[in-house]
Structures are given as structure tokens and as C-alpha cells.
Protein backbone atom coordinates (compact mmCIF):
# COMPACT_ATOMS: atom_id res chain seq x y z
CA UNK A 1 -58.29 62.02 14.00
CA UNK A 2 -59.41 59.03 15.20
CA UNK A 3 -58.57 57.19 12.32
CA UNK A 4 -55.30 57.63 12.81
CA UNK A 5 -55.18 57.13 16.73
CA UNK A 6 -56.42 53.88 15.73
CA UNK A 7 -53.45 53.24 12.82
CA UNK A 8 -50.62 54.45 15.08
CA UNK A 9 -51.92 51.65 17.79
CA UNK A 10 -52.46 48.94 15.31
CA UNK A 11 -48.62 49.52 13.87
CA UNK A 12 -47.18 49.87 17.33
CA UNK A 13 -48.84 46.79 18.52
CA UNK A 14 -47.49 44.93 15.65
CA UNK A 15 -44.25 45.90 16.37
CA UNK A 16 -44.08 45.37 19.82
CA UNK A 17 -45.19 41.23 18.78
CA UNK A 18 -42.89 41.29 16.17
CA UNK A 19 -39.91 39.89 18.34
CA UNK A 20 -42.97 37.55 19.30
CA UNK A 21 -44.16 36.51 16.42
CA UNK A 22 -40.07 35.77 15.08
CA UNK A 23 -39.73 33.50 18.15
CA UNK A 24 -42.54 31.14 17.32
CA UNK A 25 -40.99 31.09 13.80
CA UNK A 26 -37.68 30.22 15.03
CA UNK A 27 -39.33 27.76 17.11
CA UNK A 28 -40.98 26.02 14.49
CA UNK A 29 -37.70 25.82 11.81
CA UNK A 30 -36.40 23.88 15.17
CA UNK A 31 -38.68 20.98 15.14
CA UNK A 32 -37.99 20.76 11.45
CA UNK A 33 -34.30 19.82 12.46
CA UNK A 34 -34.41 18.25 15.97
CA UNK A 35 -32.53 15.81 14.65
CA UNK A 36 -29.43 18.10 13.99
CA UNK A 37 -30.01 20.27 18.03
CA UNK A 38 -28.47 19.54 21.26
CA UNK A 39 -30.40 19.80 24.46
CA UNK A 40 -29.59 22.75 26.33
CA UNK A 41 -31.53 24.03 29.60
CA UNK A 42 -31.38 27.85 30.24
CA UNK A 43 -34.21 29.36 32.27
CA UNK A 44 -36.07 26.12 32.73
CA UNK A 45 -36.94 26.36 29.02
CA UNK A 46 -35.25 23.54 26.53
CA UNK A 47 -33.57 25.15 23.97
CA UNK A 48 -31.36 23.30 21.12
CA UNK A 49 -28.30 24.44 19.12
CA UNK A 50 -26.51 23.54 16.17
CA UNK A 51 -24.22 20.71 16.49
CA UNK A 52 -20.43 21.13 14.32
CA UNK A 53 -18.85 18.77 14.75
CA UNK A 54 -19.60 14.48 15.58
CA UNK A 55 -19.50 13.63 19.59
CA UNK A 56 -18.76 10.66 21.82
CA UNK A 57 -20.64 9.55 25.16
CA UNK A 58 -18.23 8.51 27.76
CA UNK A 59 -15.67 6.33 27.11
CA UNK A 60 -14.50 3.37 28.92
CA UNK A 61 -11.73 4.10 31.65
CA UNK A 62 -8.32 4.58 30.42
CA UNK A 63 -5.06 3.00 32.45
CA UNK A 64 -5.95 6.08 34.62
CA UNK A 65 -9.03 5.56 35.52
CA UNK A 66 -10.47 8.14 33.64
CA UNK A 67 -13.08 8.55 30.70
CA UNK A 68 -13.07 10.76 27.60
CA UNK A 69 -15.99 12.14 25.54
CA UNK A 70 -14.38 12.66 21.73
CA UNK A 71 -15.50 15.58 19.69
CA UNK A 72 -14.23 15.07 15.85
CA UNK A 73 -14.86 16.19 12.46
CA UNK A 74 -17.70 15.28 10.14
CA UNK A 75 -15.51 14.40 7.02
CA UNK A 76 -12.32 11.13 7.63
CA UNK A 77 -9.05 11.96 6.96
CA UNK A 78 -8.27 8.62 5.77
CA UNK A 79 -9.17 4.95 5.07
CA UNK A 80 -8.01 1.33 5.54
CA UNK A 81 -9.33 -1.84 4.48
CA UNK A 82 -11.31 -2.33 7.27
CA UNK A 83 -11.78 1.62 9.18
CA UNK A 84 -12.31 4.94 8.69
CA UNK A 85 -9.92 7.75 10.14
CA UNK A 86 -11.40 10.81 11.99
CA UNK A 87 -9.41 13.34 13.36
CA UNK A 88 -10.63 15.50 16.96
CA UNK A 89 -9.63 15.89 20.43
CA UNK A 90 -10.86 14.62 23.60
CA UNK A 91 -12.54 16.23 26.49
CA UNK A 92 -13.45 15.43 29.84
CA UNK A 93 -11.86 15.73 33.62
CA UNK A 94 -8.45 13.84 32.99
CA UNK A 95 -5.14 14.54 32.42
CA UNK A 96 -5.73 13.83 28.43
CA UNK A 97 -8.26 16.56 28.33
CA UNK A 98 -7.71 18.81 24.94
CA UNK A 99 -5.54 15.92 23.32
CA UNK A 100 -5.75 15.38 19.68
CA UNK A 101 -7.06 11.87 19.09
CA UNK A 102 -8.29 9.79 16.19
CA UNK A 103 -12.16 7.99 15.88
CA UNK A 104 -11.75 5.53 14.09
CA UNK A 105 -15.16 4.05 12.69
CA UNK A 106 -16.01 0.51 11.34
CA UNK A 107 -16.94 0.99 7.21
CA UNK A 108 -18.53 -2.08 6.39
CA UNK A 109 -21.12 -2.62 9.38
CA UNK A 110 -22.25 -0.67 12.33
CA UNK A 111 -19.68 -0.81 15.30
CA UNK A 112 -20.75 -2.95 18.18
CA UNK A 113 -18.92 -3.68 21.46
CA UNK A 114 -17.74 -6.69 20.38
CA UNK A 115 -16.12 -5.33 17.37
CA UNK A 116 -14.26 -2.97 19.73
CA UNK A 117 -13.28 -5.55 22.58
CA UNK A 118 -11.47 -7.60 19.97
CA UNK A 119 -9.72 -4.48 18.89
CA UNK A 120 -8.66 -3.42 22.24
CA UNK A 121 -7.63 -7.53 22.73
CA UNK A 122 -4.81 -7.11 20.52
CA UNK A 123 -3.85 -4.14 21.11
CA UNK A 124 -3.60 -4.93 25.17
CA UNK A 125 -1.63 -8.33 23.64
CA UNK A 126 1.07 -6.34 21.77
CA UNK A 127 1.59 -4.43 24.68
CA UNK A 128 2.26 -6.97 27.08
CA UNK A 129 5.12 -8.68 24.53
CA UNK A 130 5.96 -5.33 23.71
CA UNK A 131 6.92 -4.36 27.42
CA UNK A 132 8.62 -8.09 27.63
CA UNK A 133 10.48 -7.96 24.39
CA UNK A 134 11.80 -3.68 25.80
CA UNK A 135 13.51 -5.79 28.52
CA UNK A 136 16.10 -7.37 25.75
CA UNK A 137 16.90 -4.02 24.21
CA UNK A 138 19.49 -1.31 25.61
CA UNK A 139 19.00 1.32 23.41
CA UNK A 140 15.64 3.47 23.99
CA UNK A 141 15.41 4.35 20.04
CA UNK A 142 14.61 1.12 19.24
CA UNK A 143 12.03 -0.04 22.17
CA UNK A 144 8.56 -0.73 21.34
CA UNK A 145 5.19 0.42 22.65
CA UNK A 146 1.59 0.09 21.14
CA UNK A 147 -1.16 2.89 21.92
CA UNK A 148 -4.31 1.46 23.95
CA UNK A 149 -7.72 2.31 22.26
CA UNK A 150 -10.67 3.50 24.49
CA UNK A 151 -14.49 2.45 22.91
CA UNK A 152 -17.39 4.73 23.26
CA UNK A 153 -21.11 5.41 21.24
CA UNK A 154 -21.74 7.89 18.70
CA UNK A 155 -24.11 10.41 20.87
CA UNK A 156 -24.70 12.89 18.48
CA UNK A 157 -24.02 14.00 14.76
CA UNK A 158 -23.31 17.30 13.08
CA UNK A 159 -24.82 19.03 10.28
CA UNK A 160 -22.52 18.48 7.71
CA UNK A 161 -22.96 14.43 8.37
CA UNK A 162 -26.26 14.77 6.34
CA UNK A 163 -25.54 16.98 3.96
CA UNK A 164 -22.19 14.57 2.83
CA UNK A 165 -22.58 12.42 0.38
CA UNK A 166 -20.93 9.34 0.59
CA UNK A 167 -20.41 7.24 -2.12
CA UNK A 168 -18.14 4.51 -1.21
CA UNK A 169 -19.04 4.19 2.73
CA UNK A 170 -22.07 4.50 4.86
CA UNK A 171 -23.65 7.37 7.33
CA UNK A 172 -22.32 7.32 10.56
CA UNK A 173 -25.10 5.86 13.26
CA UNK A 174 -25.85 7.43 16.12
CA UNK A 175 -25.14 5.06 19.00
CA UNK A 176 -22.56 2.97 17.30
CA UNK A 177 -19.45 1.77 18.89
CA UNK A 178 -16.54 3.50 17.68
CA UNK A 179 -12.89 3.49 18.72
CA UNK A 180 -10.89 6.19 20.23
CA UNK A 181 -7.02 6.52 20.92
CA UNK A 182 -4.23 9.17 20.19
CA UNK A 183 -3.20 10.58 17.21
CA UNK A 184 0.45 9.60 16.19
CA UNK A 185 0.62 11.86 13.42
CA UNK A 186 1.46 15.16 16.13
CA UNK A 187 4.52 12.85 16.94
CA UNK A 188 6.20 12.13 13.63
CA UNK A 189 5.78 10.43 10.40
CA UNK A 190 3.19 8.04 9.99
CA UNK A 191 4.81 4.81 8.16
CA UNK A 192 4.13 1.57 7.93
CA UNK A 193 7.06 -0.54 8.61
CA UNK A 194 5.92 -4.73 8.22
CA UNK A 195 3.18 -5.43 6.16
CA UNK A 196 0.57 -7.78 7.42
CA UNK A 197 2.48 -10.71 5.45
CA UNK A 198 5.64 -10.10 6.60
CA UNK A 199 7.21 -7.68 4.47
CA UNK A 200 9.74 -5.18 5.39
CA UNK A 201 9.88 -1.78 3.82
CA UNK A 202 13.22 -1.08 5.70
CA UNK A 203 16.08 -3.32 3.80
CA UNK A 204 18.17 -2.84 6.87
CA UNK A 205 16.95 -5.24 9.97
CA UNK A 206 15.08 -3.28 12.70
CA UNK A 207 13.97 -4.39 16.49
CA UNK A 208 10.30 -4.82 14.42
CA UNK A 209 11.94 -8.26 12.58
CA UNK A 210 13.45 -9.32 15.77
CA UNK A 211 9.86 -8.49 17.70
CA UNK A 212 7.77 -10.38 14.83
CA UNK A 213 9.95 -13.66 15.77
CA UNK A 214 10.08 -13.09 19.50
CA UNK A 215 6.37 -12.97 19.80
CA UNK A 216 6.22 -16.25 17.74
CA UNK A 217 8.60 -17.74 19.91
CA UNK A 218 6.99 -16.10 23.24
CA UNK A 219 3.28 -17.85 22.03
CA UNK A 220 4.81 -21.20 22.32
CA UNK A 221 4.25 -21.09 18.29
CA UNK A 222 0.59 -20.15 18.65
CA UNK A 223 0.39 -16.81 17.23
CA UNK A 224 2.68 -13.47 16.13
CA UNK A 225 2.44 -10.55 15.56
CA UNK A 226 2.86 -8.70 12.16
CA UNK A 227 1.45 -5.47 10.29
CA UNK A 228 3.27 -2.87 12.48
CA UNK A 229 2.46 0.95 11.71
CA UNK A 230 3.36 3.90 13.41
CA UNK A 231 5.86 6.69 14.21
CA UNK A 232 9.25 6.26 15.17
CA UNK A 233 10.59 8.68 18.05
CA UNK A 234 13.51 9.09 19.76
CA UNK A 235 12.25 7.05 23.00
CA UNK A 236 11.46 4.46 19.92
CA UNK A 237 8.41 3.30 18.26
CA UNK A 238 4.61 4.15 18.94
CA UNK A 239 2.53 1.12 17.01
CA UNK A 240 -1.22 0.69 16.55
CA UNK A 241 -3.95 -1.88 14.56
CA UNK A 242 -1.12 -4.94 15.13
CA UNK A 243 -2.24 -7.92 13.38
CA UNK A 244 -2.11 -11.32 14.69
CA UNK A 245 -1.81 -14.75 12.63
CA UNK A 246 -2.80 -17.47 14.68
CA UNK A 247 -2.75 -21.24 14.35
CA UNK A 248 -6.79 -21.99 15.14
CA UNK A 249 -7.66 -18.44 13.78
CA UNK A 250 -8.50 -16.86 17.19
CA UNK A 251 -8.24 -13.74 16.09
CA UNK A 252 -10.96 -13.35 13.62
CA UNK A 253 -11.21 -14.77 10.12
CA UNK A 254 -10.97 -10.82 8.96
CA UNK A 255 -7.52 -10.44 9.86
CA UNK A 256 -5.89 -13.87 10.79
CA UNK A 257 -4.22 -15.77 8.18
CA UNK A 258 -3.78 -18.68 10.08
CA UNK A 259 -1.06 -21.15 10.09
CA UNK A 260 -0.63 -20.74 5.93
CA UNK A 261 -0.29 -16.86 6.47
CA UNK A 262 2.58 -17.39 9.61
CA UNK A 263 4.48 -19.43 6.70
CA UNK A 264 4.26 -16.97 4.52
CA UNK A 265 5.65 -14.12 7.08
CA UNK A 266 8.48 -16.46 7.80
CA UNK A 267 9.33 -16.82 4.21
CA UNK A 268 10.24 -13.22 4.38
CA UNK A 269 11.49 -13.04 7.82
CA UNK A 270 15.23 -12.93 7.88
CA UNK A 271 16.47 -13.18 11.65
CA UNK A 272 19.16 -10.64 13.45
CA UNK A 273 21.17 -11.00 16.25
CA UNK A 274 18.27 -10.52 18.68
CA UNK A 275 16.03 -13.05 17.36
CA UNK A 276 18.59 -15.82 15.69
CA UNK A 277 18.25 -18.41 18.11
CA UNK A 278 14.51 -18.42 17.90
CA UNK A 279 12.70 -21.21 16.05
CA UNK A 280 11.16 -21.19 12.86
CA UNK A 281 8.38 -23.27 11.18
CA UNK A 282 9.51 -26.53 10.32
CA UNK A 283 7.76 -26.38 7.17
CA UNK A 284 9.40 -22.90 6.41
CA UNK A 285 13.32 -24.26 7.57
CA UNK A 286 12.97 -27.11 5.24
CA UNK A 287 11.79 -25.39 2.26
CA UNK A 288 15.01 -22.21 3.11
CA UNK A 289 17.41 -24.99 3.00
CA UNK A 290 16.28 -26.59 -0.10
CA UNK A 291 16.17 -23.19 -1.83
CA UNK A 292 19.66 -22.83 0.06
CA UNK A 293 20.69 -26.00 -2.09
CA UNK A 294 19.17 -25.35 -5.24
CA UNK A 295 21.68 -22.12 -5.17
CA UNK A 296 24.67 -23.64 -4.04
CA UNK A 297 23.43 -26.29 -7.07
CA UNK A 298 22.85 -23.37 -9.63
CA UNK A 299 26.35 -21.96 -8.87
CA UNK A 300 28.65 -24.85 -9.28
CA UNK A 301 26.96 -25.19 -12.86
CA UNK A 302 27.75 -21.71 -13.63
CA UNK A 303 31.35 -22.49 -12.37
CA UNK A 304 31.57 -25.39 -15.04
CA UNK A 305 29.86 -23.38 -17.65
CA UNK A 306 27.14 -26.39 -18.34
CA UNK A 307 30.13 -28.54 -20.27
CA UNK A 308 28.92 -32.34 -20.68
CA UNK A 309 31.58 -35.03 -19.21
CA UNK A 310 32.33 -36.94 -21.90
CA UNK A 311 35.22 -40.32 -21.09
CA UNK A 312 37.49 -41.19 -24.50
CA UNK A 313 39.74 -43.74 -25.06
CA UNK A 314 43.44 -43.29 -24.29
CA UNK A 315 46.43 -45.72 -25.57
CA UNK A 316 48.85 -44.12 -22.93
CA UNK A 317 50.37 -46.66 -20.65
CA UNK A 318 49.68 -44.81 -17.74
CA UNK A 319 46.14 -43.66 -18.54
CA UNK A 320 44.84 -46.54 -16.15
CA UNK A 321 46.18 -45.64 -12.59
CA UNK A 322 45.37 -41.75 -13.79
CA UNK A 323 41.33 -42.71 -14.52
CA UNK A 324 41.10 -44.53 -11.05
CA UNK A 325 42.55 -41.62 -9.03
CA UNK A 326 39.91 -39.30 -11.53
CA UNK A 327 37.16 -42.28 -10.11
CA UNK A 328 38.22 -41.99 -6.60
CA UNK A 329 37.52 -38.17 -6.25
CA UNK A 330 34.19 -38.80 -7.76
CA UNK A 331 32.71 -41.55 -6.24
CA UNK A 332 29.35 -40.24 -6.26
CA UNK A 333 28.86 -39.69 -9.57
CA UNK A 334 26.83 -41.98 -11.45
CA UNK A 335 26.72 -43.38 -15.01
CA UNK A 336 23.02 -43.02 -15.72
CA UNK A 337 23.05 -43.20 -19.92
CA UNK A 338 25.41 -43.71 -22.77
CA UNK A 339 25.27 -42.06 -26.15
CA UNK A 340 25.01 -43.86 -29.12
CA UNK A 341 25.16 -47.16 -28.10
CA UNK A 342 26.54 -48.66 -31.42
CA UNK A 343 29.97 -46.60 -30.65
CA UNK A 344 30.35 -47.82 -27.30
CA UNK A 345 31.37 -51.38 -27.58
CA UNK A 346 31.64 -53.38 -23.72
CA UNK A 347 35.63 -53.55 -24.40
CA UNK A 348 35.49 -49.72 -24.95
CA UNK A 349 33.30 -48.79 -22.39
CA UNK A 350 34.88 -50.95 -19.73
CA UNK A 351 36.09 -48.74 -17.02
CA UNK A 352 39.12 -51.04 -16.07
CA UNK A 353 40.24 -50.19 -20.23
CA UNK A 354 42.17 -47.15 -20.74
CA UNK A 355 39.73 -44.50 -20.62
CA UNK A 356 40.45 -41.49 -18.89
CA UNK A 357 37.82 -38.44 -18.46
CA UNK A 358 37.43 -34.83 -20.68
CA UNK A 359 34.99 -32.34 -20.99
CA UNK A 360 33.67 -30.80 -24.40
CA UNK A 361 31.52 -28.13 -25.23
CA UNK A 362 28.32 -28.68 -26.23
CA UNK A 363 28.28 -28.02 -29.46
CA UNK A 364 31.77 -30.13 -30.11
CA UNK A 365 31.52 -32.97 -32.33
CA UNK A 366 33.02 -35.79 -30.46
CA UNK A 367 31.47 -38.77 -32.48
CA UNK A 368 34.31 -39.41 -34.32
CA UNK A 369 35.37 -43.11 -33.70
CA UNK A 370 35.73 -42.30 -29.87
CA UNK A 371 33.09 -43.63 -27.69
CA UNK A 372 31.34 -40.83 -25.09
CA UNK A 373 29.14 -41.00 -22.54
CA UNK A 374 28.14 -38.43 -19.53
CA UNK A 375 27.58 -38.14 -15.91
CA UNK A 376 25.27 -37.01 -13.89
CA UNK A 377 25.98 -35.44 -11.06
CA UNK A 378 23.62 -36.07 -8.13
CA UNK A 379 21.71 -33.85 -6.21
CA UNK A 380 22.52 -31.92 -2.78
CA UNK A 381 19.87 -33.43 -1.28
CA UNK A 382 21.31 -37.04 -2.21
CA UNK A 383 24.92 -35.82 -0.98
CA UNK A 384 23.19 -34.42 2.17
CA UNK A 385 21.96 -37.97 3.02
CA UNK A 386 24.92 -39.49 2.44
CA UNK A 387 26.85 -37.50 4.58
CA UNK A 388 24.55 -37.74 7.41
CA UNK A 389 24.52 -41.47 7.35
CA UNK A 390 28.51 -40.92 8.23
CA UNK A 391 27.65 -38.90 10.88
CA UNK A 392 30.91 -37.05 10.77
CA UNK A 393 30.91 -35.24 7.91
CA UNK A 394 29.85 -31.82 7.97
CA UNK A 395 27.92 -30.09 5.03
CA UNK A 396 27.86 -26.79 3.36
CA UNK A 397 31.56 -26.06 4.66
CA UNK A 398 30.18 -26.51 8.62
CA UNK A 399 27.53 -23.58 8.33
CA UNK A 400 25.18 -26.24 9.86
CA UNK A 401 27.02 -27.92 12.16
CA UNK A 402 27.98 -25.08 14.56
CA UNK A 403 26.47 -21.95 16.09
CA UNK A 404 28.26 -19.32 17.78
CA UNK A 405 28.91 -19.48 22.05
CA UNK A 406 25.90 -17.35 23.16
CA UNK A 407 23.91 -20.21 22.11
CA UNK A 408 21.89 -21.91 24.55
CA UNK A 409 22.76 -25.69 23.12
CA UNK A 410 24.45 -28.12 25.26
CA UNK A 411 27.86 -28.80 22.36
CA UNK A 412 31.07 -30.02 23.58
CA UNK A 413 33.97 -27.52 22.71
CA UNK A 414 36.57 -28.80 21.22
CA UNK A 415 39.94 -27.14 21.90
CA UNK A 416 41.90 -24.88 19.92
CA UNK A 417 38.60 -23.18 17.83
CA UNK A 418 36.65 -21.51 20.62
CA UNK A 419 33.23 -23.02 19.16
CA UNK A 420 30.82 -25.47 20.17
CA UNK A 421 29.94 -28.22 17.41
CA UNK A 422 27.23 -30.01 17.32
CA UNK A 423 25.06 -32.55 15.32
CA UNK A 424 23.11 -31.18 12.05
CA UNK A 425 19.98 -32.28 13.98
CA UNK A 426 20.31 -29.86 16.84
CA UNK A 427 21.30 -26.94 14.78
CA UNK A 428 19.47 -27.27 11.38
CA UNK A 429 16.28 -25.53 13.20
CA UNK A 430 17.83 -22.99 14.97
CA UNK A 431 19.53 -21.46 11.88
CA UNK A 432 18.13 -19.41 9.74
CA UNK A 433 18.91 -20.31 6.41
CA UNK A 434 18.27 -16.86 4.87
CA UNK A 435 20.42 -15.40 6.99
CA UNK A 436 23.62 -13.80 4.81
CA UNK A 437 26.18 -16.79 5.34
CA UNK A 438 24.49 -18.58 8.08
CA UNK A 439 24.74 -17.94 11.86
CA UNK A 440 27.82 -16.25 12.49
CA UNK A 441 27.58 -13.08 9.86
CA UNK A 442 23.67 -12.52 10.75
CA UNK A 443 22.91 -9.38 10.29
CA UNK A 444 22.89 -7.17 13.04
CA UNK A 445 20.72 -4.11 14.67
């Protein structure tokens, strides 16, 4: 009997410690994965609990004064060159409280403050010209704004950050300086609409071309802005990550292209009717208008369908007045070689002879006892020059030697045409040679 008084009080005192006993268990799995807890006080006693999802400490205040913790997930939801994407939402005591917001985290190196300042640099740049360039523009759809990042450390990580594996990135740190701002994927599609070299996915020009040039031409020719991506709304678009080309490379030697990457966004920049009467690079005008020439070259050969002007002799009486009217109208020809020499005696290749002027085809035989020679005709370039040492004559059918009223250039009007005209010198670098036949059918927005 006693025996089993003595059994019934050994089992019940094992269960009553059981709960005991399953505490300190629990309590020693915990310091196994402190790492992975969250501080909690209840009852005086710390306690920790599974973290998630990734958290923020404080941010830095907002417009509003006010600072946001982020809470977001342990896997990116996409990747650039330089960052990685993290969707989650903010908290704290603002207004913002509960918005969905991106993290976006540094993938080569550890964020640090600095790394975040020059972030938040541009972005509080592109808002300033932004809110400057809004003041040209009527229409709402097409105004500009850029979102305003907020930088905060990395205060604790979830579970699932260990347990990852990342193959082509690093672990996130804890205390590393990470950006957050608001997700523009809740307000439409995500595009990018200039590349960060100028490029335009849109074929049609947008406010974004005439922007690009007006912050160009706002820096005093320091710096612009390029690489816009976004959403586009109907109170117009929401930008982030601009990038900025700069002439001494302010911006960071990850991003800024310098002065040879500005020439190449210009190359692909064709002006509208907000930005036309900006200036351009001087390198970049001068190369547009030779290309411009090299055309306008290219498609008065394909008009004479590459025929060589060949001269023969002519007995007719009147052959002589009809060559020196043919001479007159092309006075700026030159005779630069003559073909087989032992045809072309001087008395047959005298101008003042009858000779008069025909074309052949190529692949004519013309060396039948009838001397031949050709021309060649000279360059735009060369006619260019000439026709500036006149300084009257106007070039390319007066594309460069006018510009519409709502120019600012002091021209004298001349009555009867309602345009001002003005010298090729104060016009050339206010055009925009790209522009579908010149200033006055620019494309508009």
C-alpha cells in the first residue's frame, strides 16, 4: 500500500513540473536563436519572439516632420544595376502610417549614410527643376514630380533572411543604411521612359524630352538630368532614381557620364516646342549639321542617279554662247582630273572651243574619238563657306537663317513675311538640326 502511495506522488509530482520542466526547454532553444528574437518586456521578465518579416529604426523626418519605421519582406521583388527592390509598408505616428513603400538596399557594398545622402541629393535636385519646369506647362497630365526617399538602419532581420540563399547578392546587415520611399507600382504602370543615355522609348515627344533640355539649360550647362522611370497618372508623372551627367562628375563616377555621356544624350535628344530655343552642345550642333549635310549631299546624288559629267566636242555654231551660260550656273564646280590624257588635246580641251556639257552612264563607252573629262562637285561644307563669306546668302533654303516670332533674338522684321531674319551665327545654335524640317515644323507636345 505504501508502495503505491509513494508511485501515485512521484507521477503527480512529475506532472505538476512538467509545464516546468517545458519552460526551461523552451528557454534554452531561445538562446540558440537570439539572433532571430525581438525584445519584448511582459511581467518584468524579457521574453523574445519570432521576427517575419525585415524592420527599419526610425527614419529621418519626411517634408512633414515626421519619421517612419519600414517593415518589409525577406525576399526583393526586383533588381537594378546598382539596388535591390523590397516591397513593405511603413509604420509610425504620421499621416503615411500603413503606406506601402519600397526598401531599397545597396547590392554591391553595405549601405552607409553617405551612400544615402547622395541619393536623396538628386532626388531633392529633380524636384526643385521639376517644380520650376511645372510652371511652363498648362496641362496637369503632363507635369512632373519626383518621390523624396527617407534613409534609415536595418534594426532587425527575419527568419527567412538566413535560411535564403543568395547566390548572386549578399545578406542583408543589420545596421546598414537603406533607403525608403513610396511604392509607385499601387499607382500605375511602372515604365521607364528615357534611358540613362538619352533614349526615348516613346517615338512621340513627351514633357520628359523637353525637361531633359530644360534642366541642361537651367544648370547654366553644368549638369541634366536623364534616366526617368516611373508611373504616369492623370495629375502627370511620379519619377524616382533620376540620373545626373555632369561636366566635373559631381555626381559620382557610378552614375555620371560626364561631359562625353551629356553628348551622347544630346545626340538623341530631338527638341519640341517647349524646349526649342534651348541650347545645345556646341560639339553636338556641329556634328547634327554636318550629318544634316551629308543627307542633303546623299540625296542630290540619288536625284542624278550617280551619272559622271562628261564635256564633248560640238561643231554647232552656237554651241559656244550655250557652254558659257551651262559655266555660269555652275561656277563652283571644279575640273579636278581628265581622262585619258592622250584624247584630250589643249585645242580640244580648251573651254573657250566648242564644247558643250552631257552626262553618260557609267558603263557608256564614250572613248570614241571624243575627248571626256568629269567634275567634281564640291562639298556642302565648301558651299557653306562660300556663302557665308557673302553674307547675304542664305543656306539650306533659309532653315538657318530664321526662327519663328516667340523667339527671344533681337532680328529686324522685314515687312510683308511676318518673320524675323537673322544672321546664320545667331541662329545656327539655337536650332536643332534634328528637328523634322528645322524650327518651324518642330514637333510638338
Amino acid at each position: 500500500m505504501s508502495h503505491s502511495l509513494d508511485s501515485m506522488l512521484v507521477i503527480n509530482n512529475f506532472l505538476l513540473s512538467l509545464p516546468v520542466r517545458l519552460f526551461d526547454i523552451a528557454i534554452l532553444l531561445e538562446l540558440h536563436v537570439l539572433s532571430f528574437y525581438r525584445t519584448v518586456k511582459v511581467h518584468r521578465m524579457s521574453l523574445r519572439m519570432l521576427h517575419l518579416q525585415n524592420e527599419t529604426n526610425a527614419s529621418c523626418p519626411d517634408l512633414r516632420g515626421q519619421g517612419y519605421r519600414a517593415s518589409f519582406h525577406t525576399h526583393s521583388a526586383a533588381k537594378g544595376p546598382r539596388k535591390k527592390i523590397y516591397h513593405g509598408h511603413l509604420e509610425g505616428a504620421g499621416p503615411r502610417k500603413g503606406e506601402r513603400a519600397v526598401v531599397k538596399v545597396f547590392r554591391d557594398r553595405p549601405g552607409t549614410a553617405a551612400m544615402c545622402d547622395a541619393e536623396i541629393d538628386k532626388h531633392r535636385l529633380a524636384l526643385k527643376l521639376a517644380r520650376r519646369f511645372n510652371k511652363m506647362v498648362s496641362d496637369p497630365r503632363v507635369k512632373i514630380s519626383f518621390t523624396l526617399p527617407l534613409k534609415s538602419t536595418v534594426e532587425s532581420l527575419a527568419l527567412g533572411q538566413y535560411l535564403t540563399r543568395h547566390r548572386q547578392s549578399r545578406h542583408l546587415n543589420k545596421m546598414e543604411w537603406v533607403l525608403m520611399e513610396e511604392n509607385l507600382t499601387r499607382q500605375g504602370e511602372y515604365r521607364v521612359f528615357l534611358g540613362k543615355s538619352g533614349e526615348s522609348i516613346d517615338k512621340s515627344p513627351t514633357s520628359l524630352d523637353a525637361f531633359l533640355h530644360f534642366t541642361y539649360h537651367e544648370s547654366g550647362h553644368k549638369f541634366l538630368l536623364c534616366g526617368f522611370q516611373g508611373v504616369q497618372t492623370e495629375k502627370g508623372y511620379i519619377l524616382t532614381t533620376p540620373c545626373i551627367h555632369s561636366e566635373d562628375l559631381a555626381f559620382g563616377t557610378a552614375t555620371d557620364g560626364g561631359p562625353t555621356m551629356m553628348r551622347r544624350v544630346f545626340e538623341q535628344h530631338i527638341c519640341n516646342n517647349l524646349c526649342y530655343s534651348y541650347e545645345r552642345p556646341l560639339e553636338v550642333q556641329q556634328t547634327a549639321q554636318e550629318e544634316q549635310q551629308e543627307r542633303a549631299c546623299q540625296k542630290e546624288e540619288d536625284q542624278t542617279g550617280g551619272n559622271w559629267h562628261l564635256i564633248k566636242t560640238d561643231n554647232d555654231s552656237d554651241s559656244t554662247s550655250n557652254n558659257q551660260d551651262i559655266l555660269q550656273n555652275n561656277e563652283t564646280l571644279e575640273w579636278t582630273k581628265m581622262l585619258n590624257n592622250d584624247d584630250c588635246s589643249s585645242q580640244s580641251c580648251n573651254l573657250a572651243n566648242n564644247i558643250s556639257p552631257e552626262s553618260y552612264p557609267i558603263d557608256k563607252d564614250t572613248t570614241k574619238n571624243q575627248p571626256h573629262c568629269y567634275k567634281k562637285k564640291p562639298t556642302r561644307a565648301e558651299k557653306q563657306r562660300d556663302e557665308c563669306d557673302d553674307g547675304e546668302k542664305k543656306r539650306d533654303g533659309g532653315i538657318w537663317g530664321r526662327v519663328s516670332q516667340r523667339d527671344g533674338l533681337d532680328g529686324k522684321k522685314k515687312s510683308g513675311d511676318g518673320r524675323k531674319h537673322f544672321k546664320i551665327n545667331e541662329s545656327t545654335y539655337r536650332c536643332n538640326a534634328k528637328a523634322i524640317g528645322g524650327i518651324e515644323k518642330r514637333p510638338s507636345i
